[in-house]
N, C-alpha and C. Protein backbone atom coordinates (compact mmCIF):
# COMPACT_ATOMS: atom_id res chain seq x y z
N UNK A 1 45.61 -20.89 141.74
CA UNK A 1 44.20 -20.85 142.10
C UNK A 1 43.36 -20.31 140.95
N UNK A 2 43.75 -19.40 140.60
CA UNK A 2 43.11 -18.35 138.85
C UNK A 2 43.00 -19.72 137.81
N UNK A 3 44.27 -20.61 137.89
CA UNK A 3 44.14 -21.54 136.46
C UNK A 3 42.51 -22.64 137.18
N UNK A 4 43.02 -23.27 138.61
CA UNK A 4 41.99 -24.03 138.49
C UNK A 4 40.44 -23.58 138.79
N UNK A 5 40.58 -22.41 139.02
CA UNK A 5 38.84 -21.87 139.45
C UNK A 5 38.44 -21.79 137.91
N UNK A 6 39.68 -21.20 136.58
CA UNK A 6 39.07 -20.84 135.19
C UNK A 6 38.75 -22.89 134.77
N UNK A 7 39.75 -23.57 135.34
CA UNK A 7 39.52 -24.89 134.79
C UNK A 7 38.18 -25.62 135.13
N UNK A 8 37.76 -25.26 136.10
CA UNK A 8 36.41 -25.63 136.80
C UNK A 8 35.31 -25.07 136.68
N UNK A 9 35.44 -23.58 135.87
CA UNK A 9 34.40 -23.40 134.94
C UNK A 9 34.25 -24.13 133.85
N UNK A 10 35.39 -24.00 132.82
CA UNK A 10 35.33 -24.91 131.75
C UNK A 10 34.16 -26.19 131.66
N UNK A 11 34.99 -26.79 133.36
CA UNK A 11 34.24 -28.31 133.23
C UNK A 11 32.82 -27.93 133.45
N UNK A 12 31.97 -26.93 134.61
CA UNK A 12 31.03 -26.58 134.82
C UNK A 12 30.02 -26.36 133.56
N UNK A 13 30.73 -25.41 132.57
CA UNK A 13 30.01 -25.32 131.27
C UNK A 13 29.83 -26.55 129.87
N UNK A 14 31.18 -27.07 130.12
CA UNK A 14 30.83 -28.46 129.13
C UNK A 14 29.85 -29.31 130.29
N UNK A 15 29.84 -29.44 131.10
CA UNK A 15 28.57 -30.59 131.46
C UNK A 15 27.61 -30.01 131.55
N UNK A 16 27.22 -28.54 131.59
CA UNK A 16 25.83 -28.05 131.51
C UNK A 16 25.74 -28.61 129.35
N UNK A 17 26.39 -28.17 128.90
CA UNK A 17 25.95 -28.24 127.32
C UNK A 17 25.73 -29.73 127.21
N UNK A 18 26.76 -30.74 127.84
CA UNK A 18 26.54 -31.67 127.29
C UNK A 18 25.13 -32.32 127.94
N UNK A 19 24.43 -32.07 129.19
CA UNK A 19 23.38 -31.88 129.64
C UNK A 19 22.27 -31.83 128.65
N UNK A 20 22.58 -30.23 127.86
CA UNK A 20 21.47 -29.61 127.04
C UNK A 20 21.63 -31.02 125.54
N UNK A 21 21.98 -31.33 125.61
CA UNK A 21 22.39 -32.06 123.86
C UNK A 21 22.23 -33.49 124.33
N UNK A 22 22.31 -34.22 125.39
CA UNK A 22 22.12 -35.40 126.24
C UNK A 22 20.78 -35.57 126.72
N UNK A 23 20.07 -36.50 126.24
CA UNK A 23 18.64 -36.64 127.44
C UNK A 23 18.21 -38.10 127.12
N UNK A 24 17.93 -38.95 128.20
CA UNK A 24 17.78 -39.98 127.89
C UNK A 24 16.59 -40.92 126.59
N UNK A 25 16.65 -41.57 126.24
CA UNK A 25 16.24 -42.24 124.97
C UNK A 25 14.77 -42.32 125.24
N UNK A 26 14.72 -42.27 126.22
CA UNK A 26 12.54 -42.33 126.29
C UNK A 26 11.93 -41.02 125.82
N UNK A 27 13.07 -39.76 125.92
CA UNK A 27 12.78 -38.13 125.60
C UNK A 27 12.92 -38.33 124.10
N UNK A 28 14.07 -39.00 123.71
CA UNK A 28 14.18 -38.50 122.30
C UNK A 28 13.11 -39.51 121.97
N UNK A 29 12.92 -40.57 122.13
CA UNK A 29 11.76 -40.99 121.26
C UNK A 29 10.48 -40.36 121.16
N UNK A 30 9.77 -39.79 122.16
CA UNK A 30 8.77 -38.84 122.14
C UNK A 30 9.10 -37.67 121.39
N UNK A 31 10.05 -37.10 120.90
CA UNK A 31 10.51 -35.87 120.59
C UNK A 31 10.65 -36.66 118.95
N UNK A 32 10.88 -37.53 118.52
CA UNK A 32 11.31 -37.93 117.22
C UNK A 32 9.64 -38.63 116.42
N UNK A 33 9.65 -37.88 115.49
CA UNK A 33 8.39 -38.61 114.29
C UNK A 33 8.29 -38.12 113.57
N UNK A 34 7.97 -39.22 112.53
CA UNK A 34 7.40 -38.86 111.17
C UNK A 34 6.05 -38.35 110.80
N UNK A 35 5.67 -37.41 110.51
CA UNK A 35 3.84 -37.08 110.21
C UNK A 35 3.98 -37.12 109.04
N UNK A 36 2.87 -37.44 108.50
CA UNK A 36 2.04 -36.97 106.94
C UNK A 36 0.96 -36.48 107.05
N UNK A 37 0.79 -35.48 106.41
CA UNK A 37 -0.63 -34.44 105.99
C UNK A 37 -1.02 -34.22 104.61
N UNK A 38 -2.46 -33.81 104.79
CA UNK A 38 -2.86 -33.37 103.62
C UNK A 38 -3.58 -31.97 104.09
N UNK A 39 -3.61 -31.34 102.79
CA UNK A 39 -4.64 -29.83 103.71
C UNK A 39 -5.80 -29.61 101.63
N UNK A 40 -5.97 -28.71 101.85
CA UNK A 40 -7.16 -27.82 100.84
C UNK A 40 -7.39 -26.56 101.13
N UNK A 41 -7.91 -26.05 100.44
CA UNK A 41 -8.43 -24.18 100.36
C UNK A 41 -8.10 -23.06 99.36
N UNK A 42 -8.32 -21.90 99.71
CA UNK A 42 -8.05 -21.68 98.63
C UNK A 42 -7.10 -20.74 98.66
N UNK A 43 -6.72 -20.16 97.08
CA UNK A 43 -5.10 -20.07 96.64
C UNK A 43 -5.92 -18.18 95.78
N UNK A 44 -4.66 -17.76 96.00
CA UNK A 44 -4.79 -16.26 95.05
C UNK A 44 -3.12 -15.69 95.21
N UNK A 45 -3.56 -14.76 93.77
CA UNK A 45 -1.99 -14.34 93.65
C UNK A 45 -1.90 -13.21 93.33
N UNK A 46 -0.90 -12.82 94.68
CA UNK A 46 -1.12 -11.09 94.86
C UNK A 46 -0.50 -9.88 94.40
N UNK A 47 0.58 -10.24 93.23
CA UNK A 47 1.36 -9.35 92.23
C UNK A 47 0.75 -9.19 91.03
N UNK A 48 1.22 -8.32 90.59
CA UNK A 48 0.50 -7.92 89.16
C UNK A 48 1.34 -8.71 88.10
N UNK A 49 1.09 -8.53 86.93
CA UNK A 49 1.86 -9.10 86.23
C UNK A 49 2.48 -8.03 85.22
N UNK A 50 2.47 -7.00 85.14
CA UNK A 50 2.79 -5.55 84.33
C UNK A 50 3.06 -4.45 85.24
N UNK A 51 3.68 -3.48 84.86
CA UNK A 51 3.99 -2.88 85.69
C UNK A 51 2.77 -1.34 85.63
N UNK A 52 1.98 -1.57 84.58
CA UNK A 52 0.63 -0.69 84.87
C UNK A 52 -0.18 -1.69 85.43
N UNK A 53 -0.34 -2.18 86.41
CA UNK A 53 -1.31 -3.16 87.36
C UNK A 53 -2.09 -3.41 86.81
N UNK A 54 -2.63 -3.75 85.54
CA UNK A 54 -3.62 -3.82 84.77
C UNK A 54 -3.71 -5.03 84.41
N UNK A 55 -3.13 -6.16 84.86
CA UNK A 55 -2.89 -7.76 84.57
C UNK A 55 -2.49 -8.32 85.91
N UNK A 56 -3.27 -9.42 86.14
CA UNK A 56 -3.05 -10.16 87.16
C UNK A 56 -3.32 -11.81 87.72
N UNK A 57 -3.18 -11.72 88.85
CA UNK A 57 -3.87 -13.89 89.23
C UNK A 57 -4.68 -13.17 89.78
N UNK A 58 -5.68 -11.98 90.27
CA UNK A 58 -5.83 -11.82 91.64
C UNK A 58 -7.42 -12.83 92.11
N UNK A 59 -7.98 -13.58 90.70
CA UNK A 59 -9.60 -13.87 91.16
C UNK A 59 -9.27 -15.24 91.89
N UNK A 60 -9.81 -15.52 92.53
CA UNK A 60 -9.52 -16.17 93.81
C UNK A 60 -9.62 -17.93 92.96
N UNK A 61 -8.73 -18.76 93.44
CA UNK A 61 -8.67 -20.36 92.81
C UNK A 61 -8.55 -21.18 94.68
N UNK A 62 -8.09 -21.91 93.87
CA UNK A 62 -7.85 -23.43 95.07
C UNK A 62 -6.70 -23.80 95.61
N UNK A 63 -6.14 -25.14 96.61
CA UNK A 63 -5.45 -25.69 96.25
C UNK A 63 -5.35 -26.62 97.06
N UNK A 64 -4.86 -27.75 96.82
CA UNK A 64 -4.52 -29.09 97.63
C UNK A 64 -3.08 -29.34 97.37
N UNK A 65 -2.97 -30.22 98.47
CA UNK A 65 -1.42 -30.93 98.34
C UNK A 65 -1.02 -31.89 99.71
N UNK A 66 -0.20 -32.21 100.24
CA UNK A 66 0.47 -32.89 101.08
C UNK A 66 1.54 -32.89 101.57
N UNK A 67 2.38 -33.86 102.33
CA UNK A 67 3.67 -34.07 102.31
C UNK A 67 3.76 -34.64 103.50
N UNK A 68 5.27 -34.33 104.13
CA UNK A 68 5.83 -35.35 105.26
C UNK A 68 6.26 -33.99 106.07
N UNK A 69 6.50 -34.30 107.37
CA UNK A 69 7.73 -33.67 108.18
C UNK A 69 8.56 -34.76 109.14
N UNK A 70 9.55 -34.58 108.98
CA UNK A 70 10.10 -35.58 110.23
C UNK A 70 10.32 -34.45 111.20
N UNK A 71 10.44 -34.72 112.56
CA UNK A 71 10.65 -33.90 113.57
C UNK A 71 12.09 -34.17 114.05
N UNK A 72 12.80 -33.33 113.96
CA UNK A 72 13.99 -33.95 114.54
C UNK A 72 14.50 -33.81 116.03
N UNK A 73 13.66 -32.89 116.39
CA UNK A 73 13.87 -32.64 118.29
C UNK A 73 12.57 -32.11 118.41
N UNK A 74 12.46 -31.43 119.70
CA UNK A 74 10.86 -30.98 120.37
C UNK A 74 10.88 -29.38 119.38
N UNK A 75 11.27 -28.58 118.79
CA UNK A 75 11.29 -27.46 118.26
C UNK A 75 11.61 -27.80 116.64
N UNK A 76 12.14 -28.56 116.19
CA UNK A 76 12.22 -28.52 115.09
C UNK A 76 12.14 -29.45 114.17
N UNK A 77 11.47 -29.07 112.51
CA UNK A 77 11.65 -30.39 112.04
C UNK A 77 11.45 -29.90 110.36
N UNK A 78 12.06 -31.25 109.96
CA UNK A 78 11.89 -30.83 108.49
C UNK A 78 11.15 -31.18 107.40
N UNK A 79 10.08 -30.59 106.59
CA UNK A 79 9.28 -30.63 105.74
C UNK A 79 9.25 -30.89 104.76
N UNK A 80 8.37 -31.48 104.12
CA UNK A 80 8.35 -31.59 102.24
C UNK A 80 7.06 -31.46 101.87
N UNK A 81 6.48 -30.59 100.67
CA UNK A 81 5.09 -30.34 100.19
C UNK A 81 5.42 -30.73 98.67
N UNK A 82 3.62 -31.14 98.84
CA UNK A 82 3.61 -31.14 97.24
C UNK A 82 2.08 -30.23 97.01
N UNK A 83 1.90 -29.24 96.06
CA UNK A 83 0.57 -28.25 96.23
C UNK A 83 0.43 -27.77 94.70
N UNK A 84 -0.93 -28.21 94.66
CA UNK A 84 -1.23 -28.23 93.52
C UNK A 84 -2.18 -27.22 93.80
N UNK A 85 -1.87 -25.89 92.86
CA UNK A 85 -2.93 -24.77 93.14
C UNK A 85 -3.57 -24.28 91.36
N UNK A 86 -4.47 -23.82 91.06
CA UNK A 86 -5.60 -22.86 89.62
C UNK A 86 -5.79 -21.71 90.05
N UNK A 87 -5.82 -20.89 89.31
CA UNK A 87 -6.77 -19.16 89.60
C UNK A 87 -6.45 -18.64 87.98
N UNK A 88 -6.75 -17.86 88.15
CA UNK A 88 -7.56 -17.08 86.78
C UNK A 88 -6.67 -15.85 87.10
N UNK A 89 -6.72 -15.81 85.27
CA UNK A 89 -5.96 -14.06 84.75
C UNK A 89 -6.88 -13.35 85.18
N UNK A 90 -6.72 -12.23 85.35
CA UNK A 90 -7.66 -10.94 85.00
C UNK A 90 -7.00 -10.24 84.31
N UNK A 91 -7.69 -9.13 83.36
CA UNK A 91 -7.31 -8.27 83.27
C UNK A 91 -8.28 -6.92 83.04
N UNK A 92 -8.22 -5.78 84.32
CA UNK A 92 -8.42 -4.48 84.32
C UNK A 92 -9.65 -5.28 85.32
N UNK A 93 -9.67 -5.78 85.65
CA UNK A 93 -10.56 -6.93 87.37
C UNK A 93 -11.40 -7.74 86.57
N UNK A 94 -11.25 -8.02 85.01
CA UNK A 94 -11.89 -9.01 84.21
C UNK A 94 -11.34 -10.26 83.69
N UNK A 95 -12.26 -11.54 84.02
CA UNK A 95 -11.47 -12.34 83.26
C UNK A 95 -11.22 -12.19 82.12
N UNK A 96 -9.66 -13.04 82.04
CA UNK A 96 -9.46 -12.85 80.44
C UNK A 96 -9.36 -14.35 80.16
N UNK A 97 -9.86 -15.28 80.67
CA UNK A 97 -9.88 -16.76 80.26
C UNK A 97 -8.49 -17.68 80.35
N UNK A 98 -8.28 -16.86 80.91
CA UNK A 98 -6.44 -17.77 81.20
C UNK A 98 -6.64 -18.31 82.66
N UNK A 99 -6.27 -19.50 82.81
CA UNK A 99 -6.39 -20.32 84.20
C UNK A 99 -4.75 -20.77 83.77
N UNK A 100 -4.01 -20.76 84.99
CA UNK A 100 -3.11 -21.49 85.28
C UNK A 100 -2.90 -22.23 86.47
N UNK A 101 -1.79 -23.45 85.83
CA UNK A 101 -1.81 -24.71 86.85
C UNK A 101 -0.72 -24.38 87.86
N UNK A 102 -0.14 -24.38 88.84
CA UNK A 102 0.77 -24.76 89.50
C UNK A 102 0.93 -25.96 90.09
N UNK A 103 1.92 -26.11 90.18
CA UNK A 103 2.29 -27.85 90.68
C UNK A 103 4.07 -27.20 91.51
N UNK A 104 3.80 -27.13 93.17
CA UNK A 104 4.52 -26.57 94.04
C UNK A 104 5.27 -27.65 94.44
N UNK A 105 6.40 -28.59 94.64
CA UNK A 105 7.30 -28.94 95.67
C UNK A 105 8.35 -28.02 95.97
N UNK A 106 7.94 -28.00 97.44
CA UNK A 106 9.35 -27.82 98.43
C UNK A 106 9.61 -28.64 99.08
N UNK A 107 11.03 -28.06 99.93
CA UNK A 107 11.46 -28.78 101.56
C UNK A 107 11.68 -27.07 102.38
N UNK A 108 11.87 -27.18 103.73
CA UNK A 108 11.71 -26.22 104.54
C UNK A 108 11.75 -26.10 105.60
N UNK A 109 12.53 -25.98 106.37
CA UNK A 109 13.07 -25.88 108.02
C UNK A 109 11.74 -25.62 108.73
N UNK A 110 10.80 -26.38 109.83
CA UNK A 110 9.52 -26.18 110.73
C UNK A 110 10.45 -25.73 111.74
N UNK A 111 10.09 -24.02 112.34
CA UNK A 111 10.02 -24.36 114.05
C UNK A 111 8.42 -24.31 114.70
N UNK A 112 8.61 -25.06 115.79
CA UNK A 112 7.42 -25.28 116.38
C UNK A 112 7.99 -25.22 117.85
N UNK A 113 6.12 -24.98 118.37
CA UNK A 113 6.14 -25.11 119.73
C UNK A 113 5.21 -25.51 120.59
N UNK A 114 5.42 -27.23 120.69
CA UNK A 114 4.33 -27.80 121.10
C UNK A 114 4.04 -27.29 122.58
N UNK A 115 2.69 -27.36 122.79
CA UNK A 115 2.51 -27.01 124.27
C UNK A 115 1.26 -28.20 125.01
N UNK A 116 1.39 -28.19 125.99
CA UNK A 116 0.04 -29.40 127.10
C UNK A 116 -0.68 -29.21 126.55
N UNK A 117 -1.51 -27.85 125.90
CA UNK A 117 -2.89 -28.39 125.51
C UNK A 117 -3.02 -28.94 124.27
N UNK A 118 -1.97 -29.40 123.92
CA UNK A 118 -2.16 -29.56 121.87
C UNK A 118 -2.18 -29.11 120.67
N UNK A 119 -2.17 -27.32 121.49
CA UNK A 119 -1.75 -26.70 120.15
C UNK A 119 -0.40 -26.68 119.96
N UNK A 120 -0.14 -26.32 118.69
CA UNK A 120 1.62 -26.36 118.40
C UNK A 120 1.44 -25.34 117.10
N UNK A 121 1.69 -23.75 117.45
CA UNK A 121 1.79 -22.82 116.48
C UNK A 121 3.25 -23.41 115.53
N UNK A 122 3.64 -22.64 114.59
CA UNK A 122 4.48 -23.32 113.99
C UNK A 122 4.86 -22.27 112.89
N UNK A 123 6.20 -21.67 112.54
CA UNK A 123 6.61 -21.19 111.09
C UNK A 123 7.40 -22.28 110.42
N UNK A 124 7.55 -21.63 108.95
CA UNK A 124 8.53 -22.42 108.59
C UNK A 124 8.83 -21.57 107.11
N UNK A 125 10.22 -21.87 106.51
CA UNK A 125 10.68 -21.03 104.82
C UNK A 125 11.82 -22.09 104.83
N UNK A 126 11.53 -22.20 103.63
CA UNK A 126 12.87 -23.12 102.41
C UNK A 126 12.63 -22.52 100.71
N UNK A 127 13.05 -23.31 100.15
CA UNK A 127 12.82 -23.25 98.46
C UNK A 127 12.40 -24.43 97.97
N UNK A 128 12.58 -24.55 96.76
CA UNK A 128 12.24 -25.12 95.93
C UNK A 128 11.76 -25.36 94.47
N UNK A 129 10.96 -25.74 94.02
CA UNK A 129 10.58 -25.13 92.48
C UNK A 129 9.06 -25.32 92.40
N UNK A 130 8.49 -24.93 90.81
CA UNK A 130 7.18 -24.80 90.44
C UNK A 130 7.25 -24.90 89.28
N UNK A 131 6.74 -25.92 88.68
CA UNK A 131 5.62 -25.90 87.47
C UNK A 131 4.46 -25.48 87.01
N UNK A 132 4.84 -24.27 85.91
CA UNK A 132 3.40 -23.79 85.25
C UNK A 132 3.06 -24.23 84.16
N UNK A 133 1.50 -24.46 83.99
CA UNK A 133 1.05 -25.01 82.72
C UNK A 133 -0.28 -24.24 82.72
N UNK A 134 -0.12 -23.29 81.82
CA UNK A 134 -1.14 -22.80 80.98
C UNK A 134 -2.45 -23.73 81.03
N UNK A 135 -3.55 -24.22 81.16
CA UNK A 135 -4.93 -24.44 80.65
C UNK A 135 -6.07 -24.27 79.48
N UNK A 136 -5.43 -25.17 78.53
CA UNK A 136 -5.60 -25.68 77.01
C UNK A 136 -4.50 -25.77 76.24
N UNK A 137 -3.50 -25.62 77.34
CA UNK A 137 -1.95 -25.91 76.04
C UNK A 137 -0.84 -27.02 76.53
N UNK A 138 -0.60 -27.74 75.24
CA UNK A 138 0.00 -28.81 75.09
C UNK A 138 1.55 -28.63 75.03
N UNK A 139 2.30 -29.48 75.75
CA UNK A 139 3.41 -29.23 75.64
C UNK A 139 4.37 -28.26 76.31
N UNK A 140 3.47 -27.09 76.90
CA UNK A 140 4.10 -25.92 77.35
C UNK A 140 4.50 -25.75 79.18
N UNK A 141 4.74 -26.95 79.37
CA UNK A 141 4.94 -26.64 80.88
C UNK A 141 5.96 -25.57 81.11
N UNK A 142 6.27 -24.89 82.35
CA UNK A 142 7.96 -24.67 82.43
C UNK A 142 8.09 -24.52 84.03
N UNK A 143 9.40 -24.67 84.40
CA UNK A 143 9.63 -24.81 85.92
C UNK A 143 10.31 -23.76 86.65
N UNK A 144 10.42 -23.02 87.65
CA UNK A 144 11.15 -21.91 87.82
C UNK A 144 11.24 -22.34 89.33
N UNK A 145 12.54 -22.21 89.35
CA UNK A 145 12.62 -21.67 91.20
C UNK A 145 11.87 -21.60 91.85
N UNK A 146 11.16 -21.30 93.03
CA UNK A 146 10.36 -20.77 93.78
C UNK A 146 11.30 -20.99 95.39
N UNK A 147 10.62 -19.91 96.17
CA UNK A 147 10.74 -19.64 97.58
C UNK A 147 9.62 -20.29 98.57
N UNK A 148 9.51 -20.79 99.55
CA UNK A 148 8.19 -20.72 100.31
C UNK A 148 8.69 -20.42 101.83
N UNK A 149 7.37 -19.97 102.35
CA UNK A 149 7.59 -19.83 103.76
C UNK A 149 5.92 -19.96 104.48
N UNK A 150 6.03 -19.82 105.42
CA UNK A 150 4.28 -20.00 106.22
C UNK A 150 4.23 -20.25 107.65
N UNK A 151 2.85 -19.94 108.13
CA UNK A 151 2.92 -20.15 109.47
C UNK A 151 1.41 -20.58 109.56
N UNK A 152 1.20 -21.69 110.91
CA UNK A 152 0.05 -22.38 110.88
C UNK A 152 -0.27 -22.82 112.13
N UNK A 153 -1.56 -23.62 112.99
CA UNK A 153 -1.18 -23.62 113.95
C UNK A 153 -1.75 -25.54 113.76
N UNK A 154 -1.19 -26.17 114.70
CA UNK A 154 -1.79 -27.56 114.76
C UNK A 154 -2.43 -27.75 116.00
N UNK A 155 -3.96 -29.09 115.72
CA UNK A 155 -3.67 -29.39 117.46
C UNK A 155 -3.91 -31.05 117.33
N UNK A 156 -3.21 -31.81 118.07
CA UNK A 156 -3.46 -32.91 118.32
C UNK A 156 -4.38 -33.35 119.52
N UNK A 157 -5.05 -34.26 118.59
CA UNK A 157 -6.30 -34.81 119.40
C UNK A 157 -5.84 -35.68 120.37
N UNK A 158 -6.25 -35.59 121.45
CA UNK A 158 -6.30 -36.32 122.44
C UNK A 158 -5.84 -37.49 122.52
N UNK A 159 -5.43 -38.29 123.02
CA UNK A 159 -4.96 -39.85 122.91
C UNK A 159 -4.97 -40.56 121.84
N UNK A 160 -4.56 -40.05 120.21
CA UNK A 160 -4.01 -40.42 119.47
C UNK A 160 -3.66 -39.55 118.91
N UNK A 161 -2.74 -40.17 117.73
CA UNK A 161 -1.93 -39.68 117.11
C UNK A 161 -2.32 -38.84 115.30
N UNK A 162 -3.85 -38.66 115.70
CA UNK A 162 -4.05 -37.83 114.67
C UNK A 162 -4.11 -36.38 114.68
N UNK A 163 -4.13 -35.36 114.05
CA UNK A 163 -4.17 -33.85 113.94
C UNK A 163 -4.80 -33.30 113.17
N UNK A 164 -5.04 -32.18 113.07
CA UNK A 164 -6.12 -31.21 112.76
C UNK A 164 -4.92 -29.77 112.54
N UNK A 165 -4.95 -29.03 111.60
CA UNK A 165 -4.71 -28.07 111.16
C UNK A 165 -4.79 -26.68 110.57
N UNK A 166 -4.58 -25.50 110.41
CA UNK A 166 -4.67 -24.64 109.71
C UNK A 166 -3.19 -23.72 109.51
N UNK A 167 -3.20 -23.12 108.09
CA UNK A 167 -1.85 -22.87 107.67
C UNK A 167 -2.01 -21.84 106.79
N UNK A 168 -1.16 -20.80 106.54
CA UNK A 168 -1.16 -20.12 105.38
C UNK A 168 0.19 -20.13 104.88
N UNK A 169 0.29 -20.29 103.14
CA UNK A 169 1.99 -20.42 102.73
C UNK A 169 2.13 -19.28 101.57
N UNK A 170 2.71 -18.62 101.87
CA UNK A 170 3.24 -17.55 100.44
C UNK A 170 4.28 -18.32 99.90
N UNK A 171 4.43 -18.64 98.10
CA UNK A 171 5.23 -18.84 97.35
C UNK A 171 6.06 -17.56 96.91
N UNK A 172 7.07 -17.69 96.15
CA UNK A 172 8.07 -16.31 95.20
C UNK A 172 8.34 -17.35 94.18
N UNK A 173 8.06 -16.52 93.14
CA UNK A 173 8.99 -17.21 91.76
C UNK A 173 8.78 -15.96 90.85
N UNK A 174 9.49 -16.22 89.74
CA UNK A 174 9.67 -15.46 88.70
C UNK A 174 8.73 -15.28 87.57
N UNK A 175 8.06 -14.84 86.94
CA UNK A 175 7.37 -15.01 85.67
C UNK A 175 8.23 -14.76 84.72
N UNK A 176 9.18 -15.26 83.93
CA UNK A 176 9.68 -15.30 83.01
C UNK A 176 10.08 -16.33 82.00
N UNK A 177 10.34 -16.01 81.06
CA UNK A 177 10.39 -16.92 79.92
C UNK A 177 8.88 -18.02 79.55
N UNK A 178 7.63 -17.52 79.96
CA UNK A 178 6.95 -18.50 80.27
C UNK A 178 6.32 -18.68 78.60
N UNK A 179 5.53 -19.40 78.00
CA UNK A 179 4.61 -19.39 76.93
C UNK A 179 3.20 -19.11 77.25
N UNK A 180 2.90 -19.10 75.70
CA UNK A 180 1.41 -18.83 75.58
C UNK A 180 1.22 -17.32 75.58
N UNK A 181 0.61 -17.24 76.23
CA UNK A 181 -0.24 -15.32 76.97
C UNK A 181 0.24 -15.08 77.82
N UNK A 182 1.32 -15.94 78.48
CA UNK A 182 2.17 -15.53 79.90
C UNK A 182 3.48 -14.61 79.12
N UNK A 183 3.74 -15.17 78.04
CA UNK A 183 4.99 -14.83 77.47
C UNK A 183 5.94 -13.40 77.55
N UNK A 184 4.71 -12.53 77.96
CA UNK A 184 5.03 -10.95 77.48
C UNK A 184 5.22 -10.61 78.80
N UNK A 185 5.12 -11.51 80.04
CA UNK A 185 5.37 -10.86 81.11
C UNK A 185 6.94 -11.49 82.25
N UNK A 186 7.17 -10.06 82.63
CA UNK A 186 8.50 -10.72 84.02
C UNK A 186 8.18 -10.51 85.11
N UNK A 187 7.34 -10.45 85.77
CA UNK A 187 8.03 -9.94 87.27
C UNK A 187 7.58 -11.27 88.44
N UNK A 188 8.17 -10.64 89.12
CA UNK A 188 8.01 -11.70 89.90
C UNK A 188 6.72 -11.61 90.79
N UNK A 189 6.30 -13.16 91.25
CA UNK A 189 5.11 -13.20 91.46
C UNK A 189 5.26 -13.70 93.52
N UNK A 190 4.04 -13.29 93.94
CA UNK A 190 3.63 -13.83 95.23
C UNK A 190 2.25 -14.04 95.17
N UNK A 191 2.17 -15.78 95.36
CA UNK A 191 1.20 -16.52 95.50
C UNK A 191 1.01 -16.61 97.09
N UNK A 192 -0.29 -16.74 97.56
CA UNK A 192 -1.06 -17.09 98.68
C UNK A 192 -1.54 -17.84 99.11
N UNK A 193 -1.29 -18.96 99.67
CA UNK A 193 -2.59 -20.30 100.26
C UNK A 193 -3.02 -20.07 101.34
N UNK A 194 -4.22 -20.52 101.84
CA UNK A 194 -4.70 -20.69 102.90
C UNK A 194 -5.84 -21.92 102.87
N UNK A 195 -5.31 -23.08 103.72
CA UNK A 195 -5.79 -24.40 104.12
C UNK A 195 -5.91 -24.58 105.42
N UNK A 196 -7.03 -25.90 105.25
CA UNK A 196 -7.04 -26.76 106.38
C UNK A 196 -6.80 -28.00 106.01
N UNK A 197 -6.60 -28.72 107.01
CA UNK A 197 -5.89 -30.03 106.77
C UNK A 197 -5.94 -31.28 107.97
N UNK A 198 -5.83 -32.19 107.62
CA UNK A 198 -5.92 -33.90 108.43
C UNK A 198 -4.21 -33.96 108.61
N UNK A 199 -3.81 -34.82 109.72
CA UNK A 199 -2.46 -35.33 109.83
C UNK A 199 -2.42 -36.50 110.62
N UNK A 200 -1.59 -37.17 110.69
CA UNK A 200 -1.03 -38.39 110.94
C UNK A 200 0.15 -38.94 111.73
N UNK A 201 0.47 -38.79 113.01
CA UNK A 201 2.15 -39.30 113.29
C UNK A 201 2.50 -40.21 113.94
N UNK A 202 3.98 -40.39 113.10
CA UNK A 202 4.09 -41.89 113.59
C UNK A 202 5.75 -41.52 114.65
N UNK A 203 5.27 -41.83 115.88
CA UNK A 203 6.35 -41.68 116.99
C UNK A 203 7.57 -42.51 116.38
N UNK A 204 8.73 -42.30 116.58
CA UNK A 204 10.21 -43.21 116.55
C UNK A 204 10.98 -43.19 117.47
């Protein structure tokens, strides 16, 4: 009696899971799509660049960019950006005429949580890399690692399939080995965005 009451849990719990992981094809298609977005706003960067705080990104720049997410169930889905952000050196809270470029791709695990009325708060962190280029210099790009993560909220409009957004994303990367007037510095940096943005999805 002990073996088949433990055997009849067994079965009890594999058909609840296979339940949870099983749902018919009209669910997953609502649950499955591709979006594309674009967003804008602006960008600042909140580490120093010396370790007497006397050098910094901190005067406030821009940034745009885009990308995709596919959704792969109702909670989760996966991302790709491309973010092109400017801001200005300071140094001692003065410019010192240095603008730099960033040029951001990642990818990055979304959870979300859509709800009836259309909003769908949302985090998300992956990696990836970054390109810096100095502003008036030739030749000197360089690329480093970077981290990202962020949280934002969406809402979809009403009987279609467009969206409306807001998001903020902190980058990590390194300042090292860079050229120009960057050259003399290491530490590592945390960049800031904050956008709004248009979106697009296409159900599968």
């Amino acid at each position: 009696m002990r073996y088949h009451g433990r055997l009849g849990l067994m079965i009890v719990l594999a058909t609840a899971f296979a339940a949870a992981i099983w749902t018919p094809s009209t669910v997953h298609a609502q649950e499955h799509a591709v979006t594309v977005f674009a967003h804008g706003g602006g960008f600042n960067g909140l580490s120093n660049l010396n370790d007497a705080g006397t050098v910094d990104f901190s005067k406030i720049g821009y940034n745009v960019g885009g990308g995709l997410a596919v959704q792969l169930q109702r909670y989760v889905a996966l991302r790709g950006d491309l973010t092109y952000a400017r801001n200005q050196m300071q140094i001692n809270g003065a410019d010192a005429g240095t603008k730099l470029n960033r040029f951001f791709y990642t990818g990055a695990v979304q959870l979300q949580v859509p709800t009836s009325s259309g909003f769908m708060p949302y985090v998300y962190a992956g990696g990836g890399a970054v390109t810096l280029h100095e502003v008036g210099t030739s030749g000197q790009n360089k690329t480093k690692g970077a981290g990202v993560f962020g949280l934002g909220l969406d809402y979809q409009v009403p009987g279609s399939q467009f969206g409306v957004f807001a998001e903020g994303t902190g980058w990590l990367w390194k300042a090292s080995n860079l050229n120009g007037s960057l050259s003399q510095y290491d530490k590592t940096q945390f960049d800031l965005g904050w956008s709004g943005g248009v979106s697009y999805r296409f159900p599968f």
